[in-house]
C-alpha atoms as a PDB file:
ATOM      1  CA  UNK A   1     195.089  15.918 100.531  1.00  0.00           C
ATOM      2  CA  UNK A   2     195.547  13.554 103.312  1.00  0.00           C
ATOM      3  CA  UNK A   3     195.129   9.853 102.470  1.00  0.00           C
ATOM      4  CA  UNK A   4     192.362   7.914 104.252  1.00  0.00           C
ATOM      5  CA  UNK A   5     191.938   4.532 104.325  1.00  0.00           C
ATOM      6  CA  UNK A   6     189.079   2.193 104.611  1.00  0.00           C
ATOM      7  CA  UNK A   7     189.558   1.151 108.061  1.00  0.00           C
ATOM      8  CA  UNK A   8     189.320   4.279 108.762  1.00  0.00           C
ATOM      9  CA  UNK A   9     186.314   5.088 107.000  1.00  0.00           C
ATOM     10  CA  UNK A  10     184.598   2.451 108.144  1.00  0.00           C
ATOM     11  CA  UNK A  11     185.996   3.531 111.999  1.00  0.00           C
ATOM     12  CA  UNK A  12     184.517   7.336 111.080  1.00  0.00           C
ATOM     13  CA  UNK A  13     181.159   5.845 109.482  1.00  0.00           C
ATOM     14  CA  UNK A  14     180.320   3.900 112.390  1.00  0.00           C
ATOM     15  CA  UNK A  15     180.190   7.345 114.693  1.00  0.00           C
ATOM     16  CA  UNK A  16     177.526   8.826 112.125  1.00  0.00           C
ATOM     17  CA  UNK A  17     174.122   9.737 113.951  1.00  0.00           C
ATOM     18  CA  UNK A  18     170.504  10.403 112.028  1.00  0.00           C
ATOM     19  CA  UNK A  19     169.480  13.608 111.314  1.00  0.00           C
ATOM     20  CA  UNK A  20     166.372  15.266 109.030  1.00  0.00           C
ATOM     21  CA  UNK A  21     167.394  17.707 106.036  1.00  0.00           C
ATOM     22  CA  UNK A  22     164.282  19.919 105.123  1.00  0.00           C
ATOM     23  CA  UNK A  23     164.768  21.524 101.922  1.00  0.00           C
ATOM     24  CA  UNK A  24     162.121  24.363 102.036  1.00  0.00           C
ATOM     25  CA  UNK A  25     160.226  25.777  98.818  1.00  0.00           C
ATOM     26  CA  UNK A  26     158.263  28.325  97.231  1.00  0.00           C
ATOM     27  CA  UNK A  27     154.744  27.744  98.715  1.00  0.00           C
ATOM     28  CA  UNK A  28     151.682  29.325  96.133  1.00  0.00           C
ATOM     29  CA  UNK A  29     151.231  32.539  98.336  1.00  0.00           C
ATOM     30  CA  UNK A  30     154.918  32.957  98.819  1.00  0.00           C
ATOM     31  CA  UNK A  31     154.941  36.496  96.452  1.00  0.00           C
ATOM     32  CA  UNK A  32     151.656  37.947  98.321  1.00  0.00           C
ATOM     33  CA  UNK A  33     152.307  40.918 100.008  1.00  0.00           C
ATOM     34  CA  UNK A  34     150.856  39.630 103.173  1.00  0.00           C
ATOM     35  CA  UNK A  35     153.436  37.040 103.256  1.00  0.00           C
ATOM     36  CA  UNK A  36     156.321  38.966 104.594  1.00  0.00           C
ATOM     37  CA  UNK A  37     155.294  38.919 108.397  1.00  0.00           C
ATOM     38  CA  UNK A  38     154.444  35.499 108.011  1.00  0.00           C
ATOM     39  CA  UNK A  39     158.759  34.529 106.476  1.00  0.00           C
ATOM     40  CA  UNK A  40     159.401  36.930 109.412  1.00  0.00           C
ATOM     41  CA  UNK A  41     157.677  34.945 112.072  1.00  0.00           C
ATOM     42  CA  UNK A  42     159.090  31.980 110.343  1.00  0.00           C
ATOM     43  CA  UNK A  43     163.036  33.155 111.179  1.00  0.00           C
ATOM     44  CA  UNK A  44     161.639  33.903 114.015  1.00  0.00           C
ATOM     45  CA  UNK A  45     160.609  29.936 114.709  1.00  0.00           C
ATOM     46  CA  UNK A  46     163.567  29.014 113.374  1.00  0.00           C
ATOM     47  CA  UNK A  47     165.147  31.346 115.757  1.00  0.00           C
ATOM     48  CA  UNK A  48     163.547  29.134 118.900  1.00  0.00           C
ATOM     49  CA  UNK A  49     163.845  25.718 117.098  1.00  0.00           C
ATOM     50  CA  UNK A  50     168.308  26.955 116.929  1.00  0.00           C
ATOM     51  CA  UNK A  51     167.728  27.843 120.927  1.00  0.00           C
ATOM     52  CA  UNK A  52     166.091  24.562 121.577  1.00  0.00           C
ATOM     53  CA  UNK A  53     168.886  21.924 120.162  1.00  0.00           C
ATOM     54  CA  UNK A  54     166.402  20.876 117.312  1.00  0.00           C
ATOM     55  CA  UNK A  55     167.390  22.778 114.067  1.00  0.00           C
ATOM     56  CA  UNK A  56     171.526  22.462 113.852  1.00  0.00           C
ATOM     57  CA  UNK A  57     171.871  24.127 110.423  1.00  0.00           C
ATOM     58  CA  UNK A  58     170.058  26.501 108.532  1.00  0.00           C
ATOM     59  CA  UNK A  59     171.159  27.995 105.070  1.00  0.00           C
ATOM     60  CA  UNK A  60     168.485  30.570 103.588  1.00  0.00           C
ATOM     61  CA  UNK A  61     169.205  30.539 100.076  1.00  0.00           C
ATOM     62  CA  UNK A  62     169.524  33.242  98.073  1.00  0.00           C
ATOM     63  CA  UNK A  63     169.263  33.280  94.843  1.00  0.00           C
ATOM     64  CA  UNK A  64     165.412  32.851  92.123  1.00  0.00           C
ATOM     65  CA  UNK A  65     165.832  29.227  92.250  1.00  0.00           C
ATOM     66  CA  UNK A  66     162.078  28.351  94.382  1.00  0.00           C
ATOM     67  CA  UNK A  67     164.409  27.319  96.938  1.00  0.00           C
ATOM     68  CA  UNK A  68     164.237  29.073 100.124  1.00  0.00           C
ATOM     69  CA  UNK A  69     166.422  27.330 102.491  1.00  0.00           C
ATOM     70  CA  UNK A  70     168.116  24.134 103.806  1.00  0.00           C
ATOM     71  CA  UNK A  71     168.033  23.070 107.740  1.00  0.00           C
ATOM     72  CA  UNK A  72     169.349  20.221 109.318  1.00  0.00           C
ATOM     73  CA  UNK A  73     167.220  19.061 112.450  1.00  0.00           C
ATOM     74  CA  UNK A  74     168.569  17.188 115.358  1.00  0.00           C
ATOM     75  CA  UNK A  75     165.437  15.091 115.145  1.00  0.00           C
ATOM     76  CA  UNK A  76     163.253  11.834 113.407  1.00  0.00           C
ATOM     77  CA  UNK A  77     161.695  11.981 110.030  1.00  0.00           C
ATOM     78  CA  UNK A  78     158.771  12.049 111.748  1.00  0.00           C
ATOM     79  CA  UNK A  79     159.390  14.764 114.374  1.00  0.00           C
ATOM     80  CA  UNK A  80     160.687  16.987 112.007  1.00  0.00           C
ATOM     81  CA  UNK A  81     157.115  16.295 109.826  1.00  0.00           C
ATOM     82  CA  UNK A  82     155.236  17.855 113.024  1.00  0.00           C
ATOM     83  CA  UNK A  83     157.183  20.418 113.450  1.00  0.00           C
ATOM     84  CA  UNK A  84     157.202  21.873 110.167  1.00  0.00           C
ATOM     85  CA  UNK A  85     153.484  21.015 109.808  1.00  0.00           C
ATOM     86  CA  UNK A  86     153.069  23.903 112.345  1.00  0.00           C
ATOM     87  CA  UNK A  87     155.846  26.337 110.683  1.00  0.00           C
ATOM     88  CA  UNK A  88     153.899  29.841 110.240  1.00  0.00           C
ATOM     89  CA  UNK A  89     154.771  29.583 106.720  1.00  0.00           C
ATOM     90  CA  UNK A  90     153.551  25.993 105.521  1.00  0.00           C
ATOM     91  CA  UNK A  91     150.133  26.566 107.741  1.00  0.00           C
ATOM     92  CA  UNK A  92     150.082  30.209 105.467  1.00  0.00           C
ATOM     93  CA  UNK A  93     151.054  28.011 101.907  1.00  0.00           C
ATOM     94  CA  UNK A  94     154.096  30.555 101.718  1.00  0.00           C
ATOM     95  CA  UNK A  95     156.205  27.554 101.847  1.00  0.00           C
ATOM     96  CA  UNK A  96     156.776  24.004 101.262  1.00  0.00           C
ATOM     97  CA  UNK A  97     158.785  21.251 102.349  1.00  0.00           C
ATOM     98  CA  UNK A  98     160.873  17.932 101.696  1.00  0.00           C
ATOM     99  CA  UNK A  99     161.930  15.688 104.329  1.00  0.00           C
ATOM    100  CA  UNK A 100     165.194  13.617 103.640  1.00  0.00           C
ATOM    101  CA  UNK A 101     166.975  11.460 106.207  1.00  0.00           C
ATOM    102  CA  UNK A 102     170.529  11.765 106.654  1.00  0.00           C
ATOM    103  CA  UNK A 103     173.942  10.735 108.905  1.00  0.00           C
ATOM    104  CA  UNK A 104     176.747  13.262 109.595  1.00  0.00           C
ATOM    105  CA  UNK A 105     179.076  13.557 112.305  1.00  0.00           C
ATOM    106  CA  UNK A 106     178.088  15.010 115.577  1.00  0.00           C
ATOM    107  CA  UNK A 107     179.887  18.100 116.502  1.00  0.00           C
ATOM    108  CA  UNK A 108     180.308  19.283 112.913  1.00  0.00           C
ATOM    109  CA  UNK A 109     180.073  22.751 111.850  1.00  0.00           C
ATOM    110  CA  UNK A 110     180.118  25.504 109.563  1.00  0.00           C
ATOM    111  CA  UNK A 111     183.480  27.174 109.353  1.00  0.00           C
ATOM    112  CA  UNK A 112     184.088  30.676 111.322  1.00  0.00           C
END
């Protein structure tokens, strides 16, 4: 591993910008039948929020856990609250949400 100093975290640190991480749940009508156009319109959303510059990340998850998925927004605490407030699938009660403010690195990514 490559050694890094202080000064140089402190150099990397100070280049950080703010971003939201949503962690999205299980919502009390998430098993109704009904509720799979709703996720579907969801991506969909999420699809347009990607196009738009406001959600960088998003990680569906996959497994029983409640946990649904994981997106990083480009966006306040407070921004991000509105806009999920009108997700298809928190209006429905197929999902629900935590806010969390972060500070990453502009220009990171997920690997190819």
């Amino acid at each position: 591993m490559p050694i890094i100093t202080d000064d140089e975290m402190h150099q990397m640190m100070s280049i950080t910008k703010p971003y939201t991480v949503v962690i999205l749940k299980t919502g009390p009508k998430y098993n109704e039948p009904e509720s799979r156009p709703i996720i579907w319109e969801h991506g969909r959303r999420n699809f347009e929020l990607r196009a738009q510059g406001l959600l960088s990340i998003v990680c569906p998850i996959r497994d029983d856990s409640g946990t649904t998925g994981i997106g990083v927004f480009n966006a306040t605490i407070e921004e991000t609250q509105k806009i999920m407030d009108e997700d298809p699938g928190v209006k429905a009660g197929v999902f629900v949400y935590e806010l969390h403010p972060s500070r990453s690195f502009a220009g990171d990514s997920l690997p190819s």
